[in-house]
C-alpha atoms as a PDB file:
ATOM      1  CA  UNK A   1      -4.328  14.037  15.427  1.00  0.00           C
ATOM      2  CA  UNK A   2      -3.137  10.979  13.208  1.00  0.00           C
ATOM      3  CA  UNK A   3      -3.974  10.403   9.857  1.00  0.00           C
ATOM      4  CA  UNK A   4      -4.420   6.936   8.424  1.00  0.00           C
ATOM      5  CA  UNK A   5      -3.545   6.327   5.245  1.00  0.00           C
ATOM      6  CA  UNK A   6      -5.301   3.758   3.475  1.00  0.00           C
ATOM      7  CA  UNK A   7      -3.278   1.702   0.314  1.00  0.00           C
ATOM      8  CA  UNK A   8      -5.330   2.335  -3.274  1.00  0.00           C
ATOM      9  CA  UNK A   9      -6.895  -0.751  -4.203  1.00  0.00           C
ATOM     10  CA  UNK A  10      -8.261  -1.411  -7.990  1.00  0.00           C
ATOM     11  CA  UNK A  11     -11.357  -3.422  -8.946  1.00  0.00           C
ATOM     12  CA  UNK A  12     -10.598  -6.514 -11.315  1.00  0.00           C
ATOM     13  CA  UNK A  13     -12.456  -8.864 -12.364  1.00  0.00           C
ATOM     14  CA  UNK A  14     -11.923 -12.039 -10.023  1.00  0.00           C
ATOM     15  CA  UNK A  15     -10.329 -14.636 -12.732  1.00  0.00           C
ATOM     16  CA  UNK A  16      -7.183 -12.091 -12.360  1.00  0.00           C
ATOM     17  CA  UNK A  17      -7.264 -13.763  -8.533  1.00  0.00           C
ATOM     18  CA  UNK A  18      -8.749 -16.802  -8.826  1.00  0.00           C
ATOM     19  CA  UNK A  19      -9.712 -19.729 -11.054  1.00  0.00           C
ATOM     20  CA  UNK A  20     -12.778 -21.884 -10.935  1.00  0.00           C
ATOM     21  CA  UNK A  21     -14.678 -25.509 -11.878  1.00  0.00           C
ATOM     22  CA  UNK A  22     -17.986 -25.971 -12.207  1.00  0.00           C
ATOM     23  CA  UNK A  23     -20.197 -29.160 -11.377  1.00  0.00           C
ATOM     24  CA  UNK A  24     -23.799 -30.257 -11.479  1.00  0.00           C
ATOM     25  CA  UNK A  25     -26.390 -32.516 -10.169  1.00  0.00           C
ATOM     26  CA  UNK A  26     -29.783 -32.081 -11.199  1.00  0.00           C
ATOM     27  CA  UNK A  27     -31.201 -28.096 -11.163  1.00  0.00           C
ATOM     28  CA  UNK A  28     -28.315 -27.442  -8.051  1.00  0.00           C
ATOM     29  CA  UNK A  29     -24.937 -25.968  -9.885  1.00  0.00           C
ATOM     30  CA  UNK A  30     -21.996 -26.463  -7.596  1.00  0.00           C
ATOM     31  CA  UNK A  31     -18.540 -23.761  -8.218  1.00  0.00           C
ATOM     32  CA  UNK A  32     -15.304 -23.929  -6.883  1.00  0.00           C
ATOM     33  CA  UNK A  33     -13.074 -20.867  -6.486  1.00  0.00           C
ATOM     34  CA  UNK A  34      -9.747 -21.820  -6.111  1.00  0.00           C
ATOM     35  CA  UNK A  35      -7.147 -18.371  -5.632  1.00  0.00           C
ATOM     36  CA  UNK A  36      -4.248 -18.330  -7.665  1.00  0.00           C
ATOM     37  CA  UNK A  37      -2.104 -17.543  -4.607  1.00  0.00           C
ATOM     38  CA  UNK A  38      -2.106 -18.318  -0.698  1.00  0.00           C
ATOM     39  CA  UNK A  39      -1.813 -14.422  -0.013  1.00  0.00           C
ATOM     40  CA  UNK A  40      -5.403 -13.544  -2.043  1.00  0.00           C
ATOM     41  CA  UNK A  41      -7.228 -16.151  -0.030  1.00  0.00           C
ATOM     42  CA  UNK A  42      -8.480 -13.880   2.907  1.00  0.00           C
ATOM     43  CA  UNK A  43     -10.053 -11.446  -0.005  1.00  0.00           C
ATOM     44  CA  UNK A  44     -11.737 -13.725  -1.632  1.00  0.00           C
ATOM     45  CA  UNK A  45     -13.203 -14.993   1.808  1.00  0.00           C
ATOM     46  CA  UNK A  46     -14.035 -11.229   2.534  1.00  0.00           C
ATOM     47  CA  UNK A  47     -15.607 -10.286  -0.729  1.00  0.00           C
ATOM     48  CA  UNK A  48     -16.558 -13.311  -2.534  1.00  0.00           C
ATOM     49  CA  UNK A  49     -19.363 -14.359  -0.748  1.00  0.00           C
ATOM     50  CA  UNK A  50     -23.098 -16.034  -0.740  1.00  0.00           C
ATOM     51  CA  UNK A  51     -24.536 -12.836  -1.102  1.00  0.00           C
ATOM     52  CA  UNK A  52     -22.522 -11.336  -3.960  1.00  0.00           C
ATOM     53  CA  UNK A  53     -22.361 -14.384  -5.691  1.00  0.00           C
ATOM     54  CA  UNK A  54     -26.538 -14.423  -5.692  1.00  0.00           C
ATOM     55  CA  UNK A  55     -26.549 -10.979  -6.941  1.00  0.00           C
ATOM     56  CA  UNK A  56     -24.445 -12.311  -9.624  1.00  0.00           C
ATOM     57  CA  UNK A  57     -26.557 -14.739 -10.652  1.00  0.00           C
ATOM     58  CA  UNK A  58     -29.607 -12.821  -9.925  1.00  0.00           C
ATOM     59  CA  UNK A  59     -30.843 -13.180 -13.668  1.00  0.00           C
ATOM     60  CA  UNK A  60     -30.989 -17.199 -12.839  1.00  0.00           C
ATOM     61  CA  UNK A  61     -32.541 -16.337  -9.845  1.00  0.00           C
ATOM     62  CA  UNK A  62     -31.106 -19.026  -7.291  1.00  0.00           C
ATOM     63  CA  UNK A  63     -32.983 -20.272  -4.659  1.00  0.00           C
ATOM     64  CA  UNK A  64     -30.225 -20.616  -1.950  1.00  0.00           C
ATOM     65  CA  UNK A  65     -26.468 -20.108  -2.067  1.00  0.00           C
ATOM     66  CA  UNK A  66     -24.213 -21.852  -0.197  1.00  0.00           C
ATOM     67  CA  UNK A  67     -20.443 -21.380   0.297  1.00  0.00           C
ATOM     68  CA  UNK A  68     -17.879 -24.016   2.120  1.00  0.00           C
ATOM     69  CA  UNK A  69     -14.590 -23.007   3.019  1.00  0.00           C
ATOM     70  CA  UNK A  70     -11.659 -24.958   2.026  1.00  0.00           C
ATOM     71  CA  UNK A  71      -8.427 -22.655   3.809  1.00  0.00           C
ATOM     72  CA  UNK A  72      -6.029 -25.351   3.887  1.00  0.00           C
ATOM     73  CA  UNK A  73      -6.425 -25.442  -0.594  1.00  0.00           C
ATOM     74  CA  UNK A  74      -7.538 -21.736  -0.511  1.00  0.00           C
ATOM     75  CA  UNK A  75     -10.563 -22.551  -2.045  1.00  0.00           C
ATOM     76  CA  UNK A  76     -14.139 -21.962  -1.641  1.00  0.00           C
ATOM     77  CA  UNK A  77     -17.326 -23.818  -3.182  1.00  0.00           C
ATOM     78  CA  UNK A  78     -20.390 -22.161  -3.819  1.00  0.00           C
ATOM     79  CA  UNK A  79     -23.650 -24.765  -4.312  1.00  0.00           C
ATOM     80  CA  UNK A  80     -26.324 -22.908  -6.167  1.00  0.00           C
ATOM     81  CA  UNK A  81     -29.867 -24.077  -6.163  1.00  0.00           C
ATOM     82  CA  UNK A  82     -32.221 -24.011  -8.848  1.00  0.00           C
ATOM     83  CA  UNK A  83     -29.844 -22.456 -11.235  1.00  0.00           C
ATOM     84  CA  UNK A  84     -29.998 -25.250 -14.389  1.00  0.00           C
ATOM     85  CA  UNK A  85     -33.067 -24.660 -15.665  1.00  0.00           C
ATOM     86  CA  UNK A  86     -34.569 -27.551 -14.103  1.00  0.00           C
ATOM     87  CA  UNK A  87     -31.061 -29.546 -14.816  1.00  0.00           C
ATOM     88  CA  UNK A  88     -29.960 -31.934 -17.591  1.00  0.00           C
ATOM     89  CA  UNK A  89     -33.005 -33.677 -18.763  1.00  0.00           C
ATOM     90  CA  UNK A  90     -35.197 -30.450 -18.491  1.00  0.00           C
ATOM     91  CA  UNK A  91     -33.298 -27.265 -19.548  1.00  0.00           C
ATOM     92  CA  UNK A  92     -33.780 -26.350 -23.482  1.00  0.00           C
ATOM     93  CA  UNK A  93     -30.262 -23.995 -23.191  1.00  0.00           C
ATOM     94  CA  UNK A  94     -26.909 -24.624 -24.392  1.00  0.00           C
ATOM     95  CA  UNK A  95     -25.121 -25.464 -21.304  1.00  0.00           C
ATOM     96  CA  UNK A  96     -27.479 -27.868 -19.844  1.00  0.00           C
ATOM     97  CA  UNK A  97     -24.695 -28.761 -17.116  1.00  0.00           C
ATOM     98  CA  UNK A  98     -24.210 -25.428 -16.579  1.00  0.00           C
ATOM     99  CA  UNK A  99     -20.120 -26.078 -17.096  1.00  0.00           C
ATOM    100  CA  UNK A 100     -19.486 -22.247 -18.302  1.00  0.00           C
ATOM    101  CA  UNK A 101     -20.876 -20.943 -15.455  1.00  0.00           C
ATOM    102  CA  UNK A 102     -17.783 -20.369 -13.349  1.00  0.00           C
ATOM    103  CA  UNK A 103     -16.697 -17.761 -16.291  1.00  0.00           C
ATOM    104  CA  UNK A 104     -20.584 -15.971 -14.924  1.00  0.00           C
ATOM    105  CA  UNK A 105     -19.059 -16.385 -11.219  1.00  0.00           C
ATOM    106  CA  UNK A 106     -15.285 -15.468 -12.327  1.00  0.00           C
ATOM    107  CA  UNK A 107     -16.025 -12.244 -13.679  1.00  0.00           C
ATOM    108  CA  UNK A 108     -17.028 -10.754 -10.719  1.00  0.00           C
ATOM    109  CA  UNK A 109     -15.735  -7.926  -9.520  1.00  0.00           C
ATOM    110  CA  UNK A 110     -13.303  -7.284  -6.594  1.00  0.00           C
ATOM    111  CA  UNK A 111     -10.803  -4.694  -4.923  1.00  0.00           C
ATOM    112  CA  UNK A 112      -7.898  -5.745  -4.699  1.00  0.00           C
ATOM    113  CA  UNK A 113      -5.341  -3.498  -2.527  1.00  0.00           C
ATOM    114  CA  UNK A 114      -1.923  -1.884  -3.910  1.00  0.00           C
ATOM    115  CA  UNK A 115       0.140  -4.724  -1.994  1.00  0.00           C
ATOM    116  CA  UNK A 116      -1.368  -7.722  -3.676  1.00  0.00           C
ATOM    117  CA  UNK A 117      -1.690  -6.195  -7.297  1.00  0.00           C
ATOM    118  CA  UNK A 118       1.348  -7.934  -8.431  1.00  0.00           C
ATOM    119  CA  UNK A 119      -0.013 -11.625  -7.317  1.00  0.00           C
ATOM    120  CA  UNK A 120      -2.843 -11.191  -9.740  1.00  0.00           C
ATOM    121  CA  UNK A 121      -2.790 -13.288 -12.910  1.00  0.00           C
ATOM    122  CA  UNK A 122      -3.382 -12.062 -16.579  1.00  0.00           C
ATOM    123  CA  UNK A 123      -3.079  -8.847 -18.785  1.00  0.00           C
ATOM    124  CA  UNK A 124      -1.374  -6.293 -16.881  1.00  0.00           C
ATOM    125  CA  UNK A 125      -2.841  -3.007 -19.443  1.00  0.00           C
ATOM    126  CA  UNK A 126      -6.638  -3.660 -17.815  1.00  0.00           C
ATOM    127  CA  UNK A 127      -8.171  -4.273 -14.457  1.00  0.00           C
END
């Protein structure tokens, strides 16, 4: 019998692989998630997805999430709907355009495997 040994990965939080932009049009908020290296694409595709991006945002309650690939820039956008407060002219918060909510999306957290630790980006002392 063969045993398969699978590499440690760490969780981080996903700025250390990725960096991100936020837009707006009226109540829809859309995020790019851009990774800071070809090689951490296909994890972000794997674990950075509609779903865990909703439960992210659960507290705003979206009404749909989308998510468009972009492989050849190794980016993703995410369009979330209903997610301003009812956008510019109607939301009473701080961040009517919603720009700081790619820090929200960017602090996710992800596993990263033992091979791809050293493309990540940031403090090395904390995941």
């Amino acid at each position: 019998m063969t045993t398969v040994t699978v590499p440690p990965s760490v969780e981080f939080a996903l700025f250390r692989a990725a960096h991100g932009r936020t837009g707006d049009k009226g109540n829809r908020s859309n995020i790019s998630v851009i990774a800071w290296h070809p090689d951490l694409w296909p994890l972000l595709v794997e674990q950075v997805t509609p779903e865990a991006v909703a439960a992210q945002f659960g507290h705003r309650q979206p009404s749909r999430v989308q998510c468009f690939l972009l492989p050849k820039l190794h980016a993703m956008n995410f369009v979330l709907d209903e997610v301003l407060d009812g956008g510019v002219n109607d939301a009473l918060n701080l961040d009517t355009h919603g720009k700081s909510l790619s820090f929200l999306l960017l602090d996710l957290t992800i596993r990263v495997p033992a091979e791809l630790q050293h493309l990540l980006v940031g403090p090395t002392d904390t995941p």
